[in-house]
PDB file of N, CA and C in Angstrom:
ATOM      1  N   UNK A   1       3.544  -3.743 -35.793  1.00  0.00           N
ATOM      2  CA  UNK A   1       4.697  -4.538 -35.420  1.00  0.00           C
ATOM      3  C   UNK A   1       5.438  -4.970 -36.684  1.00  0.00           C
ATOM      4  N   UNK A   2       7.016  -5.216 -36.455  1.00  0.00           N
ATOM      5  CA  UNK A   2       7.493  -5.593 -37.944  1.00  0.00           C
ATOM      6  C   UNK A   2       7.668  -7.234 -37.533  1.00  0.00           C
ATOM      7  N   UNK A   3       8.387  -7.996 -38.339  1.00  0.00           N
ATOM      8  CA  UNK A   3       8.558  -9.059 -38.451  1.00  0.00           C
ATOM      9  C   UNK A   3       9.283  -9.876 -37.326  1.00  0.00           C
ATOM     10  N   UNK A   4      10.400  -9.593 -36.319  1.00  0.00           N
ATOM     11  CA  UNK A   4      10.739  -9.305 -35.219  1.00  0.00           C
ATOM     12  C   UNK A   4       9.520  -9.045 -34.120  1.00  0.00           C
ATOM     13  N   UNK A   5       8.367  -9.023 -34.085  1.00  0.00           N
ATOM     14  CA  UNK A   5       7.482  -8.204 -32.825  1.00  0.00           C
ATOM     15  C   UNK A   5       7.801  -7.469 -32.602  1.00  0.00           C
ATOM     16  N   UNK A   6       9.015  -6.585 -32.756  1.00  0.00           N
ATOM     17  CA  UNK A   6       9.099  -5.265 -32.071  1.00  0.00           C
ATOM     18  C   UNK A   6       7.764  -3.956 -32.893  1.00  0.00           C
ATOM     19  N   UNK A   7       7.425  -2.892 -32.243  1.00  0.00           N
ATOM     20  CA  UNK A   7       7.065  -1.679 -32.199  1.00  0.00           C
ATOM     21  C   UNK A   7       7.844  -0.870 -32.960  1.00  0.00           C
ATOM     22  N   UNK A   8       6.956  -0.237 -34.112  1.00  0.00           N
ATOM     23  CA  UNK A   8       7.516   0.867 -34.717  1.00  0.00           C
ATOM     24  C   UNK A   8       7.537   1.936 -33.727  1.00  0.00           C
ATOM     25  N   UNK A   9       8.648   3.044 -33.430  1.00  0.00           N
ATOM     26  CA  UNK A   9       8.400   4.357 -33.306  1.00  0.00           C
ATOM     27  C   UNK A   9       7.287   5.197 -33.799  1.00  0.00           C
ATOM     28  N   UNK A  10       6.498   6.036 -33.489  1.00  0.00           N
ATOM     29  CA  UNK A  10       5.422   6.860 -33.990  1.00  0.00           C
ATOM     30  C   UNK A  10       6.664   7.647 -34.037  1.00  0.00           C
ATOM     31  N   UNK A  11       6.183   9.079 -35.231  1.00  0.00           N
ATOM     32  CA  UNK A  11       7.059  10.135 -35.049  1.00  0.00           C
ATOM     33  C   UNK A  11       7.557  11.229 -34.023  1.00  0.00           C
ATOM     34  N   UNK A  12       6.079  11.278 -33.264  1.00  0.00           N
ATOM     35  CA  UNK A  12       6.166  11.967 -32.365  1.00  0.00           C
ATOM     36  C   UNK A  12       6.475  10.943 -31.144  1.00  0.00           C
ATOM     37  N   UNK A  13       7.389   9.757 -30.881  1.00  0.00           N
ATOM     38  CA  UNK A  13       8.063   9.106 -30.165  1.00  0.00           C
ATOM     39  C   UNK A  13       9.923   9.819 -30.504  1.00  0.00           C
ATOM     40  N   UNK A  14       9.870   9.778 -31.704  1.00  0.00           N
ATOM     41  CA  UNK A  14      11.502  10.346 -31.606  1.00  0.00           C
ATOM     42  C   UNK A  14      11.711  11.500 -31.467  1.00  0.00           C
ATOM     43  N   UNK A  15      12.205  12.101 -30.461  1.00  0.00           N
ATOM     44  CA  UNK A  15      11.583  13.845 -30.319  1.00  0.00           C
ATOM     45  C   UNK A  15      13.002  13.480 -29.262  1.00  0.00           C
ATOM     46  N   UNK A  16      13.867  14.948 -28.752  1.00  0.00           N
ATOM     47  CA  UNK A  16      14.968  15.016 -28.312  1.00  0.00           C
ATOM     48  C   UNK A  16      14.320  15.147 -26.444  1.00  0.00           C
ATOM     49  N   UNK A  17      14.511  15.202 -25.877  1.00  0.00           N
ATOM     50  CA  UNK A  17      13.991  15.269 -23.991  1.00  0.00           C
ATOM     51  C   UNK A  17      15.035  16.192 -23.743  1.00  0.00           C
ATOM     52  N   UNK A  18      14.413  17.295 -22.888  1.00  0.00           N
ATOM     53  CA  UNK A  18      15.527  18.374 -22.262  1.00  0.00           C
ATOM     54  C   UNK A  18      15.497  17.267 -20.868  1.00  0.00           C
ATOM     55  N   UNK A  19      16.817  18.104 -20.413  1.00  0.00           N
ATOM     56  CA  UNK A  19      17.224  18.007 -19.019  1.00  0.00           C
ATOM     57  C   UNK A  19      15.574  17.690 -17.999  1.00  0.00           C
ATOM     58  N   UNK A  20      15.268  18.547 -18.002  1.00  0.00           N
ATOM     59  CA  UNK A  20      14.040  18.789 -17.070  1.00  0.00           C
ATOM     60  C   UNK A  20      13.194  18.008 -17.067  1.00  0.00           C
ATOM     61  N   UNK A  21      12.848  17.403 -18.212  1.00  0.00           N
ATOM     62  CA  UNK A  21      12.187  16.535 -18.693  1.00  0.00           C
ATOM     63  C   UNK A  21      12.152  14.957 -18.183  1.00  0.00           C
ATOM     64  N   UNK A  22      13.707  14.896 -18.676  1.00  0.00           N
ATOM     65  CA  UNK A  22      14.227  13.593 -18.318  1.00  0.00           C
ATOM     66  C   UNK A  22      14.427  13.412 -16.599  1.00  0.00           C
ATOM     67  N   UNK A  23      14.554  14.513 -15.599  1.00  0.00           N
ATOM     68  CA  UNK A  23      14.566  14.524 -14.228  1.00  0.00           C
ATOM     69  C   UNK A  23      13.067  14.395 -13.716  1.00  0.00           C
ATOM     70  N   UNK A  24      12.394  15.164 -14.542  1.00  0.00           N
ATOM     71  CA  UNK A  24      10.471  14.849 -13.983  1.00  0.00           C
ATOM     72  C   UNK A  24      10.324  13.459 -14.232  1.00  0.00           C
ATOM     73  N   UNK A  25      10.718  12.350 -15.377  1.00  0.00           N
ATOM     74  CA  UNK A  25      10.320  11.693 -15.582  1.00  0.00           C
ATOM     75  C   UNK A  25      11.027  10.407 -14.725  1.00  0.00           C
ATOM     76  N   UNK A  26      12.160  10.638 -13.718  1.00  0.00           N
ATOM     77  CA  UNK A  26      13.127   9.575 -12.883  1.00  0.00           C
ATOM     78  C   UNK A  26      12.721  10.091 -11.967  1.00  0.00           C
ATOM     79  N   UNK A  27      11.974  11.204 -11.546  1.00  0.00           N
ATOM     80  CA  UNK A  27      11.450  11.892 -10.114  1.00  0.00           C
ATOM     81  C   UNK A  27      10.028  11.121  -9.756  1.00  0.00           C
ATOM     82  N   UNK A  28       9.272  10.806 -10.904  1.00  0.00           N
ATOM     83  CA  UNK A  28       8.261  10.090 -10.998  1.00  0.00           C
ATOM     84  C   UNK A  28       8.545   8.337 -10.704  1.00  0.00           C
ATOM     85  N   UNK A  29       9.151   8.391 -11.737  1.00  0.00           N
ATOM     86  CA  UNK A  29       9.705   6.390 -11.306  1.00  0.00           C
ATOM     87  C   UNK A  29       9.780   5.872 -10.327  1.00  0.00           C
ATOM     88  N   UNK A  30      10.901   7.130  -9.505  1.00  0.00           N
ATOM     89  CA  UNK A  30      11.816   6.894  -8.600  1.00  0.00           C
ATOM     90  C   UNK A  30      10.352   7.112  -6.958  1.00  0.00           C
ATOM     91  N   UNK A  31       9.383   7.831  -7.429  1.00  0.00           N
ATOM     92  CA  UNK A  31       8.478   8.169  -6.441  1.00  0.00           C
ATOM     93  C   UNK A  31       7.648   6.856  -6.005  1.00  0.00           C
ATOM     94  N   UNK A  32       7.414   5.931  -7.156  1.00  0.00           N
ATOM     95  CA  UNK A  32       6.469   4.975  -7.214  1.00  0.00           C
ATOM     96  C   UNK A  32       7.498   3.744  -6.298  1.00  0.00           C
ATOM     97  N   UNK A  33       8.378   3.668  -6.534  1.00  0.00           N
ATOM     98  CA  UNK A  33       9.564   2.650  -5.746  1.00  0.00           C
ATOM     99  C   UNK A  33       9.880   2.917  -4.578  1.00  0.00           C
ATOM    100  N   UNK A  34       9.662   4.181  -4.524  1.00  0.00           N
ATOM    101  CA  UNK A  34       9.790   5.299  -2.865  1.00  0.00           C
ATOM    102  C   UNK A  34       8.577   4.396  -1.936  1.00  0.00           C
ATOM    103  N   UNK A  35       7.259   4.536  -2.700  1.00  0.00           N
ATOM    104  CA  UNK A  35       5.815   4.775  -1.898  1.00  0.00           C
ATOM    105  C   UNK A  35       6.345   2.436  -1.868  1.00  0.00           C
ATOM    106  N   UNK A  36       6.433   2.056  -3.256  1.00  0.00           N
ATOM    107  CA  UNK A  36       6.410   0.597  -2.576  1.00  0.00           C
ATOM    108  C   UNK A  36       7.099  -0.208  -1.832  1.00  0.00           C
ATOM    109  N   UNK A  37       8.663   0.431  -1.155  1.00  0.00           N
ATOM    110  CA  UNK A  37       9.376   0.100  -0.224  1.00  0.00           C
ATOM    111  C   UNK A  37       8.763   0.859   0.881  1.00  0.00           C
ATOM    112  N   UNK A  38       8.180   1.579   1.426  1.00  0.00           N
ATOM    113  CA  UNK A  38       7.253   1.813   2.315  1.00  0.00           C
ATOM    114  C   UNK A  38       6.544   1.789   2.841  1.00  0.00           C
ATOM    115  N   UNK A  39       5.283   0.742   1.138  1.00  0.00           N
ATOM    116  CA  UNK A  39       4.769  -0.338   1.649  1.00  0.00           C
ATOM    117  C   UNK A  39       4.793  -1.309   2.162  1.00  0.00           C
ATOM    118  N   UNK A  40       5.715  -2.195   1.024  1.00  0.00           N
ATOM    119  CA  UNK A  40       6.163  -3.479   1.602  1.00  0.00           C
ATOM    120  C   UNK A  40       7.184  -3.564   2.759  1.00  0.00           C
ATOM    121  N   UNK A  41       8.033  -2.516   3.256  1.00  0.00           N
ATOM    122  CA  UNK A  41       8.740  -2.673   4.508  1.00  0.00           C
ATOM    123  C   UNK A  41       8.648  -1.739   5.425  1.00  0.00           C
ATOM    124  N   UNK A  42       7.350  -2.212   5.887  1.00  0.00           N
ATOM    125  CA  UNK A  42       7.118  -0.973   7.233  1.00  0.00           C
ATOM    126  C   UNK A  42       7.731  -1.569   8.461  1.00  0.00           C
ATOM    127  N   UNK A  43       8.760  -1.317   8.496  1.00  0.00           N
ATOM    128  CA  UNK A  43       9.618  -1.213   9.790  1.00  0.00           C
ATOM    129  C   UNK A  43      10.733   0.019  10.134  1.00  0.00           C
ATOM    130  N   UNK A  44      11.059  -0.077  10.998  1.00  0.00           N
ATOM    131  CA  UNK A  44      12.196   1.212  10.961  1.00  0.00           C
ATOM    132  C   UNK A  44      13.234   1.130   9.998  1.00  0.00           C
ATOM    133  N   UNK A  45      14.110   1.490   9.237  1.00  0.00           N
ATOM    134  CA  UNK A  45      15.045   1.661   8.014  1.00  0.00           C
ATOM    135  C   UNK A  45      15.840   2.740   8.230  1.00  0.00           C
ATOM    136  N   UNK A  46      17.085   2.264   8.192  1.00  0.00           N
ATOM    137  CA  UNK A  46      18.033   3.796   8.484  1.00  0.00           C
ATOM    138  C   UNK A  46      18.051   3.664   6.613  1.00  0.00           C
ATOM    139  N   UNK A  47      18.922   5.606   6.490  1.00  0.00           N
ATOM    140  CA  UNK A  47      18.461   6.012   5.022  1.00  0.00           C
ATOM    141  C   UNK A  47      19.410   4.773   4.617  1.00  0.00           C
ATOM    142  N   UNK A  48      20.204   4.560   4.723  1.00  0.00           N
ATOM    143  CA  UNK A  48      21.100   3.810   3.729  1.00  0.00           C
ATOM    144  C   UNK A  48      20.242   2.458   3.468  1.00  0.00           C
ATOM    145  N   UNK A  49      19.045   1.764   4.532  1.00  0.00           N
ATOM    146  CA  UNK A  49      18.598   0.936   4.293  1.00  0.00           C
ATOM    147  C   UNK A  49      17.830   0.995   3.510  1.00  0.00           C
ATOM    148  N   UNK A  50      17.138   2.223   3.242  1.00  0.00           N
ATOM    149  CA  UNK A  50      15.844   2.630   2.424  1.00  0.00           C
ATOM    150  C   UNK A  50      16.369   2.694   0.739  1.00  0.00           C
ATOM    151  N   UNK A  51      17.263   3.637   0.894  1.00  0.00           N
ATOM    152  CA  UNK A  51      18.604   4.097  -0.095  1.00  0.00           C
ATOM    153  C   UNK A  51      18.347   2.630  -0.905  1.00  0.00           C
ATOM    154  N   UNK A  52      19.421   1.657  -0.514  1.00  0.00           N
ATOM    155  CA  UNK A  52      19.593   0.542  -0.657  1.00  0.00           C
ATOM    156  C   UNK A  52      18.067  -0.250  -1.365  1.00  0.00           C
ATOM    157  N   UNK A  53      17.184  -0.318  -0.875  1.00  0.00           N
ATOM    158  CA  UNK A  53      15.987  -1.247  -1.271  1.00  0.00           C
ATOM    159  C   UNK A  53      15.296  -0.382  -2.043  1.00  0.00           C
ATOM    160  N   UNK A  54      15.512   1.433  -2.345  1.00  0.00           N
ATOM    161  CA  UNK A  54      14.787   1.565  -3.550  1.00  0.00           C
ATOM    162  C   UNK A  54      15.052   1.719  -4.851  1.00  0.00           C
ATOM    163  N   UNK A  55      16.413   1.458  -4.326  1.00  0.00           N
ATOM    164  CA  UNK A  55      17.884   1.228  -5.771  1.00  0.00           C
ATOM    165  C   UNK A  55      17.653  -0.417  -6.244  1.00  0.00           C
ATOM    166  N   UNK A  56      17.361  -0.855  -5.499  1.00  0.00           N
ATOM    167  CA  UNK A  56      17.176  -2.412  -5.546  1.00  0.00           C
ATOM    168  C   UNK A  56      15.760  -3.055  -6.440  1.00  0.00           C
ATOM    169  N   UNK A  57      14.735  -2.333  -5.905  1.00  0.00           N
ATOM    170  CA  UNK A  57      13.633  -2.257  -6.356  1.00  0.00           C
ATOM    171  C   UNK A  57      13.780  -1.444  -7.647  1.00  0.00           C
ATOM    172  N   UNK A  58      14.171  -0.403  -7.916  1.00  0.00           N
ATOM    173  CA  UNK A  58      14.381   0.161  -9.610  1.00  0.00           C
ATOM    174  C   UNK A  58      14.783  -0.930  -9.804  1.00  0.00           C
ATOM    175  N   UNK A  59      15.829  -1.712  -9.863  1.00  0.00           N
ATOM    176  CA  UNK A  59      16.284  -2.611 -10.508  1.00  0.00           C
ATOM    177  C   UNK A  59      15.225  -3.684 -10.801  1.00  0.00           C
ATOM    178  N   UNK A  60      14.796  -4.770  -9.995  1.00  0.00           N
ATOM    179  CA  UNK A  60      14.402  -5.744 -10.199  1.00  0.00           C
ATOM    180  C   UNK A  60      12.526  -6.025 -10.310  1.00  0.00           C
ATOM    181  N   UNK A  61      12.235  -5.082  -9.928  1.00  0.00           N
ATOM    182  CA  UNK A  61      10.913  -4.451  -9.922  1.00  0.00           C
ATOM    183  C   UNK A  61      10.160  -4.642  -8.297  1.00  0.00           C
ATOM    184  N   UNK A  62       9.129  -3.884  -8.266  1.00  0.00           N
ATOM    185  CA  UNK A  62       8.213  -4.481  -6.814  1.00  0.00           C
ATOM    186  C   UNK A  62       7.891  -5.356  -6.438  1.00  0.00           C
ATOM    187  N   UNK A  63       7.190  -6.478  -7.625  1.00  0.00           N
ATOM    188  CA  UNK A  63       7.080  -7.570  -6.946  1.00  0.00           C
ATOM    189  C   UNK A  63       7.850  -8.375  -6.801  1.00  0.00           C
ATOM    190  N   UNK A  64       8.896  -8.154  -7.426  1.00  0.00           N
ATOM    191  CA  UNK A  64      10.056  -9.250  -6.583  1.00  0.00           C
ATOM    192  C   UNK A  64      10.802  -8.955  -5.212  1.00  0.00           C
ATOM    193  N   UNK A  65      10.704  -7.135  -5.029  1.00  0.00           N
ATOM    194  CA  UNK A  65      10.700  -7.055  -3.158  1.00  0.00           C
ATOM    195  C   UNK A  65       9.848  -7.752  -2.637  1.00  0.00           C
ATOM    196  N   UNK A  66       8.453  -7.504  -2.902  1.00  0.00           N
ATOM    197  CA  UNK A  66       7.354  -8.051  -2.385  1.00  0.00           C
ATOM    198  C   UNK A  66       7.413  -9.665  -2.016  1.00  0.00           C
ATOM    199  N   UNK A  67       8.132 -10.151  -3.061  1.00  0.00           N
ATOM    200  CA  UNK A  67       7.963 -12.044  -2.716  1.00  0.00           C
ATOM    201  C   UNK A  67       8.993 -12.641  -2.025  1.00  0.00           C
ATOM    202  N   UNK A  68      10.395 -11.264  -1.985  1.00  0.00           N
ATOM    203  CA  UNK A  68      11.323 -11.778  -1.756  1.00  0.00           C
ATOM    204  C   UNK A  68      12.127 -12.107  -0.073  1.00  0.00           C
ATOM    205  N   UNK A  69      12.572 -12.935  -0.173  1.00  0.00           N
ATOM    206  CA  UNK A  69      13.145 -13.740   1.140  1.00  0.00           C
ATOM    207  C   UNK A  69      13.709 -12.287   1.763  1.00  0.00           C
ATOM    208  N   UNK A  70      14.486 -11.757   1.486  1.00  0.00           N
ATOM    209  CA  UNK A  70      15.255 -10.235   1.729  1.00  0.00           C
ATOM    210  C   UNK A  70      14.001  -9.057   2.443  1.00  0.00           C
ATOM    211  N   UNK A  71      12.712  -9.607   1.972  1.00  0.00           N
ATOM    212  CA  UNK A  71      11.707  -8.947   2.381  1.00  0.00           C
ATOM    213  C   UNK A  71      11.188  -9.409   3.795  1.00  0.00           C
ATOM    214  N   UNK A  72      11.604 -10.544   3.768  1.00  0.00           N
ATOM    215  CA  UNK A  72      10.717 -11.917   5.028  1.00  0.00           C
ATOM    216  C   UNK A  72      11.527 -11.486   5.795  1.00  0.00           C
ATOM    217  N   UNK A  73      12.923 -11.642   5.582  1.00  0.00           N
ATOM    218  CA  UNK A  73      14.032 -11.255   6.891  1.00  0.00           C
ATOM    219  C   UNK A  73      13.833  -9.953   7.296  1.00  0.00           C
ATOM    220  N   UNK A  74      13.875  -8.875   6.520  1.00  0.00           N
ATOM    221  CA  UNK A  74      13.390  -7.394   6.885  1.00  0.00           C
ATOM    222  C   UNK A  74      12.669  -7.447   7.932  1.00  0.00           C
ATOM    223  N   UNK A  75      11.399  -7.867   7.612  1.00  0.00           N
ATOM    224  CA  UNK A  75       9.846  -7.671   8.723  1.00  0.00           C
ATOM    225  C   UNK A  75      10.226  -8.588   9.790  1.00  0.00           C
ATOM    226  N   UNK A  76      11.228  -9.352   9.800  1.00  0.00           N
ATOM    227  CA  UNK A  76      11.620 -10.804  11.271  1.00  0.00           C
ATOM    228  C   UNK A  76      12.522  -9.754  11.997  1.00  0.00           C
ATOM    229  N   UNK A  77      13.558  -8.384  11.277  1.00  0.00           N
ATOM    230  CA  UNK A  77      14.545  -8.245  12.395  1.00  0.00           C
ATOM    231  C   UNK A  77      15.114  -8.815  11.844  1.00  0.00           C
ATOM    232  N   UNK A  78      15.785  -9.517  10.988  1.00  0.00           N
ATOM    233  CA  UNK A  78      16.605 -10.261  11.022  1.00  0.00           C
ATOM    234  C   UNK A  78      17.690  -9.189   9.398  1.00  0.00           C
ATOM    235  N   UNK A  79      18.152  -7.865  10.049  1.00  0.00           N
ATOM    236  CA  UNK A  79      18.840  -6.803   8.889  1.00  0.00           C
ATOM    237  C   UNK A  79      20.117  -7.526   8.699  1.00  0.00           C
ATOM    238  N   UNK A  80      20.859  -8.254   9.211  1.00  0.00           N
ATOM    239  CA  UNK A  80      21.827  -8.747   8.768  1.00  0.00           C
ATOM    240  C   UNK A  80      21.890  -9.973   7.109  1.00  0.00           C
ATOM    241  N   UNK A  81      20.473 -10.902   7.564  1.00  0.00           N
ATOM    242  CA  UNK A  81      20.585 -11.703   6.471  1.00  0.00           C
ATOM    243  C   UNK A  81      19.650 -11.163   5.602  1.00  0.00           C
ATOM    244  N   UNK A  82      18.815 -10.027   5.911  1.00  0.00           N
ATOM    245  CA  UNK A  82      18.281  -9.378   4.395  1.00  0.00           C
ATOM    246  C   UNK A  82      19.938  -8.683   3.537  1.00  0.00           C
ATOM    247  N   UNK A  83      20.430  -8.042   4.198  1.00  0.00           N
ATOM    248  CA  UNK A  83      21.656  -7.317   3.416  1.00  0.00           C
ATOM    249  C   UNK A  83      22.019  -9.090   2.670  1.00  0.00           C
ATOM    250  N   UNK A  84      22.254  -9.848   2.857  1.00  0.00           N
ATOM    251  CA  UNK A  84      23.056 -11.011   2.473  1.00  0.00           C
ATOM    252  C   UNK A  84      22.193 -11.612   1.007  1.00  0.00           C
ATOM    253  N   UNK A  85      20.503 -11.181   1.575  1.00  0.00           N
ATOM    254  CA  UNK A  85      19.701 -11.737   0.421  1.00  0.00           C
ATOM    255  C   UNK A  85      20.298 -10.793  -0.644  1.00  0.00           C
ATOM    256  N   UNK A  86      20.652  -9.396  -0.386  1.00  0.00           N
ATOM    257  CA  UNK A  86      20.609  -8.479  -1.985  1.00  0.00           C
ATOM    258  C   UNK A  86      21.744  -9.269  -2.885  1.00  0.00           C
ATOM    259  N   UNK A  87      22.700  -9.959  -2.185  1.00  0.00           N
ATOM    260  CA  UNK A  87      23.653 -10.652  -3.132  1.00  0.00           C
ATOM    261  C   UNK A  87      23.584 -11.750  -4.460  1.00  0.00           C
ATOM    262  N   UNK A  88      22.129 -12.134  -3.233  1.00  0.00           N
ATOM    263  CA  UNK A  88      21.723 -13.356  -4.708  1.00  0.00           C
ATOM    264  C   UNK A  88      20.963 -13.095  -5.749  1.00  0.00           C
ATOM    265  N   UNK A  89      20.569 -11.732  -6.482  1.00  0.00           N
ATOM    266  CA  UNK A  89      20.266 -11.058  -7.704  1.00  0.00           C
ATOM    267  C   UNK A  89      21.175 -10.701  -8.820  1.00  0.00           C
ATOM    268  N   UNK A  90      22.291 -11.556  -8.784  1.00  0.00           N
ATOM    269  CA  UNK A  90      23.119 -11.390 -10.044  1.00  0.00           C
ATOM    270  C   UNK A  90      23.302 -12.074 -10.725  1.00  0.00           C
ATOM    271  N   UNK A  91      21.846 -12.945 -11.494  1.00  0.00           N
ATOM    272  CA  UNK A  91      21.604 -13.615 -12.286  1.00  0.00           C
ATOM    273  C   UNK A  91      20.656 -13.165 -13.483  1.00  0.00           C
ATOM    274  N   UNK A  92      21.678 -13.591 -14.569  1.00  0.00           N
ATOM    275  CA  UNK A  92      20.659 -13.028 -16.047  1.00  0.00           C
ATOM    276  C   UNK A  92      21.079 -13.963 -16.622  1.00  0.00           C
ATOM    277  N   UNK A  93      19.666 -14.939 -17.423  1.00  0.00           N
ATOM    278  CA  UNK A  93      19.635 -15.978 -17.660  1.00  0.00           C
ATOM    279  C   UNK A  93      20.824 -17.094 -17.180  1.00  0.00           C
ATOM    280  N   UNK A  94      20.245 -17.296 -16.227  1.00  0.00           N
ATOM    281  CA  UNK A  94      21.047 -18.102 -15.103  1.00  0.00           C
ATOM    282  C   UNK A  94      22.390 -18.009 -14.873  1.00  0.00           C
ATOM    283  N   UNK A  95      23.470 -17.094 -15.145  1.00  0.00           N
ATOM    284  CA  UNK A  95      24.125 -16.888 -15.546  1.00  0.00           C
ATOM    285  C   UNK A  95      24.932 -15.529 -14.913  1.00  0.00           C
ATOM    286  N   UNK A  96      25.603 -15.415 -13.803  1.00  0.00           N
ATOM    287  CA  UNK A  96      25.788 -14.454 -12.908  1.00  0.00           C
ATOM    288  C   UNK A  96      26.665 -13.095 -13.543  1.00  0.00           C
ATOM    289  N   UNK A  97      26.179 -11.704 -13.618  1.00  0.00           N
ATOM    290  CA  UNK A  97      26.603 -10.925 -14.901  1.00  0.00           C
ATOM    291  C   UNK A  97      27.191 -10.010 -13.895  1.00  0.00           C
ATOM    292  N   UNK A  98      28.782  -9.541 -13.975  1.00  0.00           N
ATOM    293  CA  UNK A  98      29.459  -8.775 -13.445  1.00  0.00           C
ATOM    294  C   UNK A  98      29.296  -7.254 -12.791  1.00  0.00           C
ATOM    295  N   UNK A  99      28.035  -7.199 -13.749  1.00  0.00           N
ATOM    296  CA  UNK A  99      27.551  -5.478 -13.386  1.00  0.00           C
ATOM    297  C   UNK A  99      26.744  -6.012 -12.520  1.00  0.00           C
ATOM    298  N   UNK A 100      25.718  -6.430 -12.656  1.00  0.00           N
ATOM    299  CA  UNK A 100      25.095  -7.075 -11.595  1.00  0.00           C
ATOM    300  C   UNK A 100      25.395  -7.427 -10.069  1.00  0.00           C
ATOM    301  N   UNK A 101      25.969  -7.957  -9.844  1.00  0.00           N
ATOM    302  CA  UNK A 101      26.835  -8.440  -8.967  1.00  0.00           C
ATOM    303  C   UNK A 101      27.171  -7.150  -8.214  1.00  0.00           C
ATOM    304  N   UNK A 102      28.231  -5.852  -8.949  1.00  0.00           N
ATOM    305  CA  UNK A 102      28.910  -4.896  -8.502  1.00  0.00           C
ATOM    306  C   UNK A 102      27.620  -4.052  -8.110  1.00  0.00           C
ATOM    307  N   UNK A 103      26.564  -4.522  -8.747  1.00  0.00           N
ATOM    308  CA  UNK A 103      25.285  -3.366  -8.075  1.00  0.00           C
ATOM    309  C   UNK A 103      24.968  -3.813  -6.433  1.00  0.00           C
ATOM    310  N   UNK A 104      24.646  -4.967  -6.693  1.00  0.00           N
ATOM    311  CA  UNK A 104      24.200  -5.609  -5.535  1.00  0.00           C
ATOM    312  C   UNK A 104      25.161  -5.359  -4.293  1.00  0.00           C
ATOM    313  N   UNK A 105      26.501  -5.623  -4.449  1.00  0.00           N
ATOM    314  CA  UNK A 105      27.267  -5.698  -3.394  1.00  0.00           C
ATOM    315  C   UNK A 105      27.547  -4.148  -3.248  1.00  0.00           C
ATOM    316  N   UNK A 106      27.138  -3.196  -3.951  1.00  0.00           N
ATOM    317  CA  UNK A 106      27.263  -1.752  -3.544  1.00  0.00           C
ATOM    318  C   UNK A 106      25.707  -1.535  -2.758  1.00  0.00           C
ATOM    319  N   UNK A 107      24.976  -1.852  -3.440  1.00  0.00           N
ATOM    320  CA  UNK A 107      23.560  -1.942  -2.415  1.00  0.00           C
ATOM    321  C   UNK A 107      23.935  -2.797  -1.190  1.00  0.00           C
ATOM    322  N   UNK A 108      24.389  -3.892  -1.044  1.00  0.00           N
ATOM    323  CA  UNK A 108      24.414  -3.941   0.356  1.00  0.00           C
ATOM    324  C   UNK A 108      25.659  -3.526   1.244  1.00  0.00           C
ATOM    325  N   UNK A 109      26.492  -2.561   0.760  1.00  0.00           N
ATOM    326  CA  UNK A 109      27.305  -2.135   1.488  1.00  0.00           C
ATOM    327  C   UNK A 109      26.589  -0.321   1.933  1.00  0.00           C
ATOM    328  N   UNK A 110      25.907   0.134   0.725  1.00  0.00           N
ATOM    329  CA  UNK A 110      24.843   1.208   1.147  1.00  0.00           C
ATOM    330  C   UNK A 110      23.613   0.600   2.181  1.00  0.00           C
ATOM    331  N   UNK A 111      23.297  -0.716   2.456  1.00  0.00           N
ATOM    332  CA  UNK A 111      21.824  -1.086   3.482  1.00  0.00           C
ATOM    333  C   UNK A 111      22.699  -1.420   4.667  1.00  0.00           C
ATOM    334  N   UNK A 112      23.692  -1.377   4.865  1.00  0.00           N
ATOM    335  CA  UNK A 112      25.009  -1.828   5.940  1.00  0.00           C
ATOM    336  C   UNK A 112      25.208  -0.349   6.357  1.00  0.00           C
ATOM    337  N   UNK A 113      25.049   0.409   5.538  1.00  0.00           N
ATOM    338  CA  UNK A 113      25.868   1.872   6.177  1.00  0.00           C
ATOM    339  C   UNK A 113      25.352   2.529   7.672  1.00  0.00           C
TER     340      UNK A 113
END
């Protein structure tokens, strides 16, 4: 570690990634977020709902589907005020961040579709 805590690079960390590479490795990510919205919301899901919560979940990680209110309403039936929960995740350090925001309200206009 240098003086900062950050991590040196090893050499064989800076190395260029083909195409293929970089798709095996978001095919994988993207698989593990697949299997834990499947876990945590076993109910029926049209794709855009699924769509929606595993775009959501890349983002904010599993266990915050897992704890989250958006999750409680899911399993009640209640798809109208889970879409409403994805809105209130556009906070970075308390502090509501524009990209953020434009993710969320595109995720719940994709869990609406």
């Amino acid at each position: 570690m240098d003086q900062r805590g950050a991590y040196q690079l090893r050499p064989e960390d800076s190395r260029t990634f083909s195409k293929d590479e970089v798709d095996g490795i978001l095919r994988s990510d993207l698989a593990r977020f697949e299997r834990g919205v499947a876990q945590f919301c076993p109910v029926p899901l049209t794709q855009g709902m699924y769509d929606s919560l595993v775009s959501f979940s890349f983002n904010v990680g599993l266990g915050t589907l897992q704890r989250s209110t958006l999750r409680q309403k899911l399993l009640r039936g209640d798809k109208a005020g889970a879409a409403e929960e994805l809105l209130k995740y556009c906070l970075a350090g308390g502090k509501i961040l524009k990209g953020l925001q434009n993710r969320r309200i595109d995720e719940r206009a994709m869990f609406l579709s």
